[in-house]
Protein backbone atom coordinates (compact mmCIF):
# COMPACT_ATOMS: atom_id res chain seq x y z
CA UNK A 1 -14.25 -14.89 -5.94
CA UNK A 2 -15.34 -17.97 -4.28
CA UNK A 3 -13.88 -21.19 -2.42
CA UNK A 4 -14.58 -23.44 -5.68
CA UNK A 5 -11.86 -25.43 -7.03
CA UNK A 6 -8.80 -23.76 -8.58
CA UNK A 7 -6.52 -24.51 -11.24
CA UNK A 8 -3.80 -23.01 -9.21
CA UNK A 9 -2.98 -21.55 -6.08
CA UNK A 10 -5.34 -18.32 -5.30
CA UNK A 11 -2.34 -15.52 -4.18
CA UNK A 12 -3.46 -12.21 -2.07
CA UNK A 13 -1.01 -9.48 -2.67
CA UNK A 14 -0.85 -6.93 -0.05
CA UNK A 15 1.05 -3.49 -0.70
CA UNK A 16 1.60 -1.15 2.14
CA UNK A 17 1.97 2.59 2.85
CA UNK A 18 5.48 4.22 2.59
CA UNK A 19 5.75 7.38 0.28
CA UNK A 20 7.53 7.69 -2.39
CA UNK A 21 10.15 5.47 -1.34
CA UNK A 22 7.38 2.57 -0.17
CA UNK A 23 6.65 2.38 -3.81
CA UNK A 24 10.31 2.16 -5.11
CA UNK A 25 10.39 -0.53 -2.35
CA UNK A 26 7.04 -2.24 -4.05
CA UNK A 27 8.89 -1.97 -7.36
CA UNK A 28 12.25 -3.49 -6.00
CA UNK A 29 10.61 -6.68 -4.46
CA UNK A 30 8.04 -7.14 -6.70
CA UNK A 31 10.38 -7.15 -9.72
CA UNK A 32 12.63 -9.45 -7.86
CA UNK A 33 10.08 -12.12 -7.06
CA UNK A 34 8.82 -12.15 -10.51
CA UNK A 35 12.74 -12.53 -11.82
CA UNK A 36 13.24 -15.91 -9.02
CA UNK A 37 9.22 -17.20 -8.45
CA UNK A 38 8.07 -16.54 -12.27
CA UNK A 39 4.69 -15.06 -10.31
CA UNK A 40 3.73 -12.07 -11.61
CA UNK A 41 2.09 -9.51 -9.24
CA UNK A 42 -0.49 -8.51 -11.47
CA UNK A 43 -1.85 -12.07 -11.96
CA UNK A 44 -3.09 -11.81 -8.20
CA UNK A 45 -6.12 -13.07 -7.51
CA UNK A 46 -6.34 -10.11 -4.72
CA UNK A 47 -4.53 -6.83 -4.68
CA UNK A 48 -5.01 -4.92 -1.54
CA UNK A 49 -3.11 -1.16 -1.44
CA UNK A 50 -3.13 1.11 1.26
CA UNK A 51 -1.57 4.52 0.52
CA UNK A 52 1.43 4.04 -1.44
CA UNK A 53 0.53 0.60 -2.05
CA UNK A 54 -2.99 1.62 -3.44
CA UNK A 55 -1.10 3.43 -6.52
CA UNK A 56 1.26 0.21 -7.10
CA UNK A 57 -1.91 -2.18 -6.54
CA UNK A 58 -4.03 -0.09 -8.69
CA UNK A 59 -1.00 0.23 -11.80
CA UNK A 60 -0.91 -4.00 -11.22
CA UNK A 61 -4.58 -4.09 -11.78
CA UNK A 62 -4.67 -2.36 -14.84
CA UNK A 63 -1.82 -4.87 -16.26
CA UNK A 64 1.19 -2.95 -16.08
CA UNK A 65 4.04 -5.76 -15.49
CA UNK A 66 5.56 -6.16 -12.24
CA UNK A 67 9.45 -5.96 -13.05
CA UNK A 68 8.57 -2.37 -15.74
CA UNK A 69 7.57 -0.64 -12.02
CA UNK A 70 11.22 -1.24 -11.49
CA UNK A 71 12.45 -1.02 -14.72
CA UNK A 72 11.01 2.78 -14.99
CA UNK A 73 11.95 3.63 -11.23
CA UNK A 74 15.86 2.60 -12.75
CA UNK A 75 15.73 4.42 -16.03
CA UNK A 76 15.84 1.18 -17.90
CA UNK A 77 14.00 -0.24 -21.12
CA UNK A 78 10.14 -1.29 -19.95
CA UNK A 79 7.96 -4.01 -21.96
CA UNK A 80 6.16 -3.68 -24.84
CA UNK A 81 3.06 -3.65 -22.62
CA UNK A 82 4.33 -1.62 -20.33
CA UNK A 83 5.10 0.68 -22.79
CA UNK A 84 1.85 0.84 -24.51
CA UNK A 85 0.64 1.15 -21.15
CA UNK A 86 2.92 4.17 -20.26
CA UNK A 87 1.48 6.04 -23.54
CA UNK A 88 -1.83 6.38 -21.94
CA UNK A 89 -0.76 8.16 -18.84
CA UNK A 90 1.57 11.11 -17.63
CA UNK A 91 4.86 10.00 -16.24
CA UNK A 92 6.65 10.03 -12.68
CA UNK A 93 5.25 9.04 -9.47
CA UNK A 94 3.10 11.61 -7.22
CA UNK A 95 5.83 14.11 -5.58
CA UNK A 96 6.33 15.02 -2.49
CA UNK A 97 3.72 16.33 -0.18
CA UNK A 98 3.21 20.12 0.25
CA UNK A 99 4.37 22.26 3.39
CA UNK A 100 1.51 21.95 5.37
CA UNK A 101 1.69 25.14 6.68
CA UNK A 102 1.35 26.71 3.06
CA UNK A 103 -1.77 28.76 3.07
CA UNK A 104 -1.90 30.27 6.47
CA UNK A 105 -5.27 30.13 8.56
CA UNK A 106 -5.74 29.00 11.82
CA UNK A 107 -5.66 25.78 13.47
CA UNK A 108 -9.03 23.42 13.12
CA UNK A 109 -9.55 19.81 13.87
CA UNK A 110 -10.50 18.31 10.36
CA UNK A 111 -12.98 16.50 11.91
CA UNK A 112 -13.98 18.02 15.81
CA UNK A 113 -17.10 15.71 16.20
CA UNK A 114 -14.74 12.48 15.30
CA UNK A 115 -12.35 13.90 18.14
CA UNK A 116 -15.13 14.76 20.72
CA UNK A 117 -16.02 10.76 20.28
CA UNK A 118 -12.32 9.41 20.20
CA UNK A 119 -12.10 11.93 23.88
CA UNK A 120 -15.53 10.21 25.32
CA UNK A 121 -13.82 6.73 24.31
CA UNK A 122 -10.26 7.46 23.56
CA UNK A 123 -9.85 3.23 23.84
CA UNK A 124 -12.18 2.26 21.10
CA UNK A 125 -9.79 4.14 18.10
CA UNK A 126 -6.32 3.77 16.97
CA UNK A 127 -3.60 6.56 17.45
CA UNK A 128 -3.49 7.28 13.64
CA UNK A 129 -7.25 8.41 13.98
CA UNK A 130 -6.94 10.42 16.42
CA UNK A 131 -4.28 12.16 14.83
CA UNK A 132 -6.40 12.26 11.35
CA UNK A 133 -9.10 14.22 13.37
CA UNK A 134 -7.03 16.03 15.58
CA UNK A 135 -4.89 17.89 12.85
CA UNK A 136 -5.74 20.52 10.05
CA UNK A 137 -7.22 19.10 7.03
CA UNK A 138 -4.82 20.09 4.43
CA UNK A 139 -5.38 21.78 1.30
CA UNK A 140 -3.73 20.21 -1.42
CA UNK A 141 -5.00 17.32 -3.59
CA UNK A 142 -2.75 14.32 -4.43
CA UNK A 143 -0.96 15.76 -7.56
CA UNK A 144 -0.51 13.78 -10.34
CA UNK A 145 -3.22 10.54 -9.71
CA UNK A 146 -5.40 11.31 -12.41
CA UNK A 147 -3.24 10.93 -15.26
CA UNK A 148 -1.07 8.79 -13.52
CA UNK A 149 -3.32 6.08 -12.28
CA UNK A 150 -6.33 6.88 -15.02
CA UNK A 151 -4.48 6.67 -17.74
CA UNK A 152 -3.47 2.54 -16.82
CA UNK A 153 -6.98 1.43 -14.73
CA UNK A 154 -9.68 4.25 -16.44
CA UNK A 155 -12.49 4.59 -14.83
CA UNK A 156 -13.78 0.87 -14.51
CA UNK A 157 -13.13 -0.82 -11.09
CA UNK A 158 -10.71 -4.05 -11.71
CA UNK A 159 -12.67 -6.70 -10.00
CA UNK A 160 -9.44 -7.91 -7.82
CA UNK A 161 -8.18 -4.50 -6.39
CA UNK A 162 -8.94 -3.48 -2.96
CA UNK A 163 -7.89 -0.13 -1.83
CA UNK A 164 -8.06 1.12 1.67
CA UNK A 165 -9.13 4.68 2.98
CA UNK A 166 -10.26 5.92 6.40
CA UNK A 167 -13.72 7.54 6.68
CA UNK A 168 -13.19 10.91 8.70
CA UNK A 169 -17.16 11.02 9.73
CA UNK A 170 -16.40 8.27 12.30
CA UNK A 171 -12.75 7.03 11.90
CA UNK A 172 -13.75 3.42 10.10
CA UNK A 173 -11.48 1.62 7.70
CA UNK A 174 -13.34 1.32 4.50
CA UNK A 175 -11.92 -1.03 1.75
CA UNK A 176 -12.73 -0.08 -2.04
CA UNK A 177 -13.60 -2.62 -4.38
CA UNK A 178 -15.24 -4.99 -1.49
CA UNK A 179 -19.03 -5.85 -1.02
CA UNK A 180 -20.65 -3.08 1.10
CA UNK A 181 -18.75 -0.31 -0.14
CA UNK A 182 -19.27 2.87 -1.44
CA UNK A 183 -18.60 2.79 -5.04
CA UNK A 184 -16.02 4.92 -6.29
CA UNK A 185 -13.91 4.92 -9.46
CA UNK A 186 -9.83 3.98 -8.69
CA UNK A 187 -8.98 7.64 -9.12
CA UNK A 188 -10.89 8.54 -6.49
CA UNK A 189 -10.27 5.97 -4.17
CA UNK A 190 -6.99 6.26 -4.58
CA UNK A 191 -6.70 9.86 -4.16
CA UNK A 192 -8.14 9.16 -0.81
CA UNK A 193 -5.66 6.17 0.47
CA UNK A 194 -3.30 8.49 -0.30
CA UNK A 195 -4.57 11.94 0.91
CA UNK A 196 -1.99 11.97 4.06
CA UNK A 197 -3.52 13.55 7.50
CA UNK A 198 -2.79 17.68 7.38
CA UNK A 199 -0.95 17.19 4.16
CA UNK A 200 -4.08 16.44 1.27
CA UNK A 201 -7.08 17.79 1.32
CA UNK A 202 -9.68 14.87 2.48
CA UNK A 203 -11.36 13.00 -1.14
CA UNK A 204 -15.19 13.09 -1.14
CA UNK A 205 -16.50 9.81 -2.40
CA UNK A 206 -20.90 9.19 -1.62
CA UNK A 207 -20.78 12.36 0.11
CA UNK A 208 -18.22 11.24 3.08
CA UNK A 209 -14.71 12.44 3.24
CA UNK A 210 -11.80 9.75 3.40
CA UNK A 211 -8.31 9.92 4.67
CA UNK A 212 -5.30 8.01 3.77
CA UNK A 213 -5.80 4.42 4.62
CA UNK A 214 -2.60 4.43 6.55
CA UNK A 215 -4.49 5.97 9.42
CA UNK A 216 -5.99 2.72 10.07
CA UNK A 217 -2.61 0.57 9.29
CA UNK A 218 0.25 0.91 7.29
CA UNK A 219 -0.68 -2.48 5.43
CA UNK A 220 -4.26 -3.89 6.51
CA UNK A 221 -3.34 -7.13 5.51
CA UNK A 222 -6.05 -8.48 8.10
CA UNK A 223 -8.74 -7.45 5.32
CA UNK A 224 -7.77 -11.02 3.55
CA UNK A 225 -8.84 -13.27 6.88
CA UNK A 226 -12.47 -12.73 6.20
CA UNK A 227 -12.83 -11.03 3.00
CA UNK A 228 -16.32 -9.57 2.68
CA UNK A 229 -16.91 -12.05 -0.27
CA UNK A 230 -15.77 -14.94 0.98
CA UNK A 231 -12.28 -15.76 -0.92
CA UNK A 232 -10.33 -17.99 0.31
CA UNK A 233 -6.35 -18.18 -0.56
CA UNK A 234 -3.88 -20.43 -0.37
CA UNK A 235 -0.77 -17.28 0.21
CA UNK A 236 -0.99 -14.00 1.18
CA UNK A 237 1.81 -11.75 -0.26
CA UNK A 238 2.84 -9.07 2.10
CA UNK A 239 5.11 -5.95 1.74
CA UNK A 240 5.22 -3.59 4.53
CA UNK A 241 7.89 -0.63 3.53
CA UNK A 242 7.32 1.32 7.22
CA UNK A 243 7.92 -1.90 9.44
CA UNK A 244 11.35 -3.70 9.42
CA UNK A 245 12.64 -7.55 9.16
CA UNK A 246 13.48 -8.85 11.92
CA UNK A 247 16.27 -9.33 13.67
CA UNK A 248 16.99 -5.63 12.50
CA UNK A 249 17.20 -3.18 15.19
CA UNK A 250 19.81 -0.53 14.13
CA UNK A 251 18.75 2.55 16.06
CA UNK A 252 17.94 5.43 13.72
CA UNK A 253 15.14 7.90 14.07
CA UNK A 254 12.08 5.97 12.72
CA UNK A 255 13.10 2.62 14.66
CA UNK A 256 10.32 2.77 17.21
CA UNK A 257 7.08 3.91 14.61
CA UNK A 258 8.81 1.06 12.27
CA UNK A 259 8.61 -1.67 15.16
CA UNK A 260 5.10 -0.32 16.27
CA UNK A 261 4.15 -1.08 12.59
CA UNK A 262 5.71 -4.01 12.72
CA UNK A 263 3.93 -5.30 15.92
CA UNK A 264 0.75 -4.07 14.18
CA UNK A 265 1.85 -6.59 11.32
CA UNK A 266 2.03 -9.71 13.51
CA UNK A 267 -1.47 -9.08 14.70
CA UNK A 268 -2.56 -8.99 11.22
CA UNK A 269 -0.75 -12.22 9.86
CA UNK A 270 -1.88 -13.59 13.22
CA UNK A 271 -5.23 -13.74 11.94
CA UNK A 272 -4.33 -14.36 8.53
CA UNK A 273 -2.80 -17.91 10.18
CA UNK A 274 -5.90 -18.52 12.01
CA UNK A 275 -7.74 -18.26 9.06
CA UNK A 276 -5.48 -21.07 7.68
CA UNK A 277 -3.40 -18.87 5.40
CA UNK A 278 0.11 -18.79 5.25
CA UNK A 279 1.76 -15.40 4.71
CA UNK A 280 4.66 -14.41 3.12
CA UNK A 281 6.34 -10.42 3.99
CA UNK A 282 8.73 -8.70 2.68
CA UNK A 283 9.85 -5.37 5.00
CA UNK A 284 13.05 -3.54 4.71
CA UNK A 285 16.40 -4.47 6.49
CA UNK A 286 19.39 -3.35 7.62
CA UNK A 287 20.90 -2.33 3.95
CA UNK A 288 17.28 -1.59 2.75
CA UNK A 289 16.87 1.20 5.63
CA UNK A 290 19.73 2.71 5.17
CA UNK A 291 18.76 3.62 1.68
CA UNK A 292 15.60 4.83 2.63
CA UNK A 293 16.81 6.78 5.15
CA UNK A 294 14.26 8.88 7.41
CA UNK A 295 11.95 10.12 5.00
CA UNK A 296 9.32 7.96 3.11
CA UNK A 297 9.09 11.33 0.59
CA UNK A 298 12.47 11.42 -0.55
CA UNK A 299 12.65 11.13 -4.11
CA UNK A 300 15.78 11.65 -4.47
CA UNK A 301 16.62 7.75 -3.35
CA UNK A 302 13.72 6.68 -5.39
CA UNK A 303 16.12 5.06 -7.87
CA UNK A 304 18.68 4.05 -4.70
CA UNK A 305 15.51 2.17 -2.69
CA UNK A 306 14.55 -0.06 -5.92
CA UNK A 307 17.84 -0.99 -6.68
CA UNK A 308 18.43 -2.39 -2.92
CA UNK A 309 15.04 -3.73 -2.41
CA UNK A 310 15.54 -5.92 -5.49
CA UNK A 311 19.17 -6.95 -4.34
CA UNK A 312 18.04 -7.47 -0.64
CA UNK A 313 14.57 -9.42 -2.29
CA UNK A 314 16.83 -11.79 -4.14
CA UNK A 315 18.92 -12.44 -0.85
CA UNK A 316 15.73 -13.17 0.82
CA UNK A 317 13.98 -15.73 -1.76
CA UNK A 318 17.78 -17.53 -2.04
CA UNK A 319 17.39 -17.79 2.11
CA UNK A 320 14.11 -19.44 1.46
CA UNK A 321 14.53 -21.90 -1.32
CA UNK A 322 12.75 -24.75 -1.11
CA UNK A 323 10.37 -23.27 1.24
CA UNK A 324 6.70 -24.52 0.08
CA UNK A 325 5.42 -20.47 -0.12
CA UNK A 326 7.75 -19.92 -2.77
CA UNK A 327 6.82 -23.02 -4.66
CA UNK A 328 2.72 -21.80 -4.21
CA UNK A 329 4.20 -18.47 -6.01
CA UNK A 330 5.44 -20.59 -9.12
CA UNK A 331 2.30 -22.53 -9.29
């Protein structure tokens, strides 16, 4: 993708970590903006997924309609398309992770050199890296991806889909799909944006093991400022299910890692703005958070979480008619 002239706006669509419940939270405000905008988040010129956003990015990219991620999330009739798509892939989202004590053994740093640098220059890396190299490297793969996800994409790399892992050598964010690096088929990227510190078992790609992209940020929208090829856009679509709108500050148990995530999100659209792109994010409030409740893996509220994030979406694009964002979405 270049800066040539465009027969409409370009949109970069930005998915974040969360669990199970970030994706029913994907499916709820994706769905709704397609039902008020028309746009389609599929028809991105840019999908970038970190964890739990990496499985809903990657599904988009291999056409499956925006409102049929709700749709199946609520038990309710999908698309023709998305039913063809369905067909060629096993059902249900990935489940919850395993105990990660399951399997005894003692206590090792997954990755002791990684730690012995973050010790010598503890200022130079992020707290999620430290804990990536700190803890056990878990055991268990990712169940369910390779149906799940290669049954919609297969095993050719859609040219728009970014997906963001950690490198455990030296604690780097590494961004699938971009110029520079390693290539990888969507499975196995993936597999490793979602391999969660001391829960999965670190993915292999070129010989280098990779960690859930999360470590890095929840939603690395900051990789659309300067992308390595040189797109420019005229929106950037966030949704961040671990931060929280503001002005919401009900105290609950994950209030201060949410408004550390959040924090980490205005750095990122910061740049995003300095780049000259507006931003758009959609984060869970008050009544969203409440269904989520305290645990990103439980899917027991799956069906709960998409039902509110679509009501709570629809609130949000009816506060902001007429705002010019929403008319670059039905462009």
């Amino acid at each position: 993708m270049t800066s040539e002239p465009h027969d409409r706006p370009r949109i970069g669509v930005v998915l974040g970590a969360g669990g199970v419940l970030g994706h029913a939270f994907h499916a709820g405000v994706l769905a709704a903006i397609a039902e008020v905008t028309g746009f389609d988040a599929r028809d991105a010129d840019r999908l970038v997924g970190t964890s739990a956003g990496s499985v809903v990015a990657a599904l988009l990219a291999g056409g499956m309609p925006a409102a049929d991620l709700a749709a199946e999330a609520l038990g309710r009739p999908v698309s023709a398309e998305g039913r063809r798509l369905a067909g060629r892939r096993g059902s249900g989202a990935p489940s919850a992770p395993p105990d990660p004590e399951a399997g005894g053994g003692r206590f090792r740093p997954a990755a002791p050199v990684l730690l012995a640098r973050i010790a010598a220059r503890p200022w130079r890396h992020r707290p999620g890296v430290l804990a990536a190299a700190a803890l056990p490297a878990g055991r268990a793969t990712v169940p369910g991806l390779a149906s799940w996800i290669g049954g919609v994409v297969g095993e050719r790399w859609p040219t728009h889909l970014r997906v963001v892992a950690v490198r455990l050598g030296d604690g780097q964010r590494v961004v699938f799909g971009s110029e520079g690096a390693p290539p990888a088929d969507p499975v196995s990227a993936v597999s490793a944006s979602c391999a969660i510190p001391a829960y999965y078992a670190p993915v292999t790609i070129a010989g280098e093991r990779y960690l859930d992209g999360g470590v890095h940020s929840p939603t690395n929208a900051d990789v659309l400022a300067a992308p390595a090829d040189g797109a420019v856009f005229d929106l950037v679509v966030v949704v961040s299910p671990m931060s929280v709108a503001p002005p919401d500050r009900r105290p609950s148990a994950d209030l201060p890692a949410r408004l550390f995530f959040a924090r980490q999100l205005a750095r990122e659209r910061r740049r995003l703005r300095r780049a000259g792109v507006p931003v758009l994010v959609f984060a869970p409030d008050r009544e969203d958070r409440a269904a989520m409740g305290v645990s990103p893996m439980a899917a027991s509220r799956r069906e709960g979480v998409t039902r509110q994030a679509h009501a709570s979406t629809l609130r949000r694009l009816a506060d902001l008619a007429g705002d010019p964002r929403l008319a670059l979405l039905g462009g």
